[in-house]
Protein backbone atom coordinates (compact mmCIF):
# COMPACT_ATOMS: atom_id res chain seq x y z
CA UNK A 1 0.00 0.00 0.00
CA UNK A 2 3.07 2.23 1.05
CA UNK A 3 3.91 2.29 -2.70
CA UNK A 4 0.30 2.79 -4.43
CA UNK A 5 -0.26 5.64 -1.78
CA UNK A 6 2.85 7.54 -2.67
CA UNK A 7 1.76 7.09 -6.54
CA UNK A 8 -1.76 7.85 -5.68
CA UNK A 9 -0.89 11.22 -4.11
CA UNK A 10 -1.56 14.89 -6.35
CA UNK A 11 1.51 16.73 -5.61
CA UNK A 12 1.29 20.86 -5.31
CA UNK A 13 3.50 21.07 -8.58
CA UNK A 14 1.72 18.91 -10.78
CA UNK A 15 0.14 20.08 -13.74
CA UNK A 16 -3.91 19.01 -14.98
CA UNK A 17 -2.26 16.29 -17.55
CA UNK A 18 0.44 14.70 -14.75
CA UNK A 19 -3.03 15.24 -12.17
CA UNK A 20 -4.32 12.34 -14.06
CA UNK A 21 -1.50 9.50 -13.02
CA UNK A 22 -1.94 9.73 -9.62
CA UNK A 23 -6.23 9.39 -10.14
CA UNK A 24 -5.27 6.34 -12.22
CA UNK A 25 -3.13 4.19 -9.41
CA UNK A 26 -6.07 5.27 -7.34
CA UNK A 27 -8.17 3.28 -9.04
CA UNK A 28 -5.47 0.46 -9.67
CA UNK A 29 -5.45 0.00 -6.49
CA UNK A 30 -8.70 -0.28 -5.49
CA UNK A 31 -8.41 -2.79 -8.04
CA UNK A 32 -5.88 -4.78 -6.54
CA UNK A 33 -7.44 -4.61 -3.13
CA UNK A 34 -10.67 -6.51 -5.18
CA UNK A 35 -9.39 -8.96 -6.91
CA UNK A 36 -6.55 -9.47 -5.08
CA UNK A 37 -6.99 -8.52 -1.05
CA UNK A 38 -4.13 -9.65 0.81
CA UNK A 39 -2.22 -11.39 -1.55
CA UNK A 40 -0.01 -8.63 -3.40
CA UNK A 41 3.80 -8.08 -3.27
CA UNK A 42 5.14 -4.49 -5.09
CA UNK A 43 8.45 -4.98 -6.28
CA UNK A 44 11.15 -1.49 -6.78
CA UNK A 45 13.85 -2.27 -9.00
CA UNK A 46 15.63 0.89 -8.75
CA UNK A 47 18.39 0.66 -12.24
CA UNK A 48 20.25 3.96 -10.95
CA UNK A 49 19.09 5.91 -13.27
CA UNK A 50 15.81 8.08 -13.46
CA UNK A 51 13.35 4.75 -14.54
CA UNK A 52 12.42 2.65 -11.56
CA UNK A 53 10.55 -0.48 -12.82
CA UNK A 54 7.73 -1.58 -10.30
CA UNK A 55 6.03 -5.26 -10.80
CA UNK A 56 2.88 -5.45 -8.70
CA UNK A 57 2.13 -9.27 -8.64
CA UNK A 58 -0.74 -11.13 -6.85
CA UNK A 59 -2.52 -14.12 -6.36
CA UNK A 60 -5.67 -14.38 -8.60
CA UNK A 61 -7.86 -18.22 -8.80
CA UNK A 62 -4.36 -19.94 -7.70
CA UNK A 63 -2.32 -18.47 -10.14
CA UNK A 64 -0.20 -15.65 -10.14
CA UNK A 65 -0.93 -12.24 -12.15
CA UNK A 66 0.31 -8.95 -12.51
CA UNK A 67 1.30 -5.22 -13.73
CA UNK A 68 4.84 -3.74 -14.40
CA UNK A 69 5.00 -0.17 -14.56
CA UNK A 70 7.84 2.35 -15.21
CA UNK A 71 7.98 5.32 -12.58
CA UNK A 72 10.27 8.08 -14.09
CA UNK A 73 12.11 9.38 -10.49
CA UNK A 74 14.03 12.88 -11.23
């Protein structure tokens, strides 16, 4: 949750189009909480550089599913 909370979060200095990202991993994770309750691990690869790949990956109908997404950290 630590990580879909700081992703869900409107900063001060975002504009109306970067407004929209956080609104989205809202609603991702209420998603995940669904379909997925306790059963979800978030992954941070951190590559040094500015892209930080995060896998969210869960438990769905005994099989494992999931979402990687690229967070661009400057």
């Amino acid at each position: 949750d630590g990580t879909l909370d700081r992703l869900g979060t409107v900063q001060p200095w975002m504009d109306q189009g970067q407004i929209e990202s956080p609104r989205s991993f809202r609603k991702l994770q209420s998603l995940f909480h669904r379909t997925f309750a306790d059963d979800l691990a978030v992954y941070r690869c951190e590559t040094g550089g500015a892209e930080v790949y995060i896998y969210f990956i869960g438990v769905d109908e005994d099989r494992l599913a999931g979402l990687l997404t690229i967070s661009i950290e400057t």
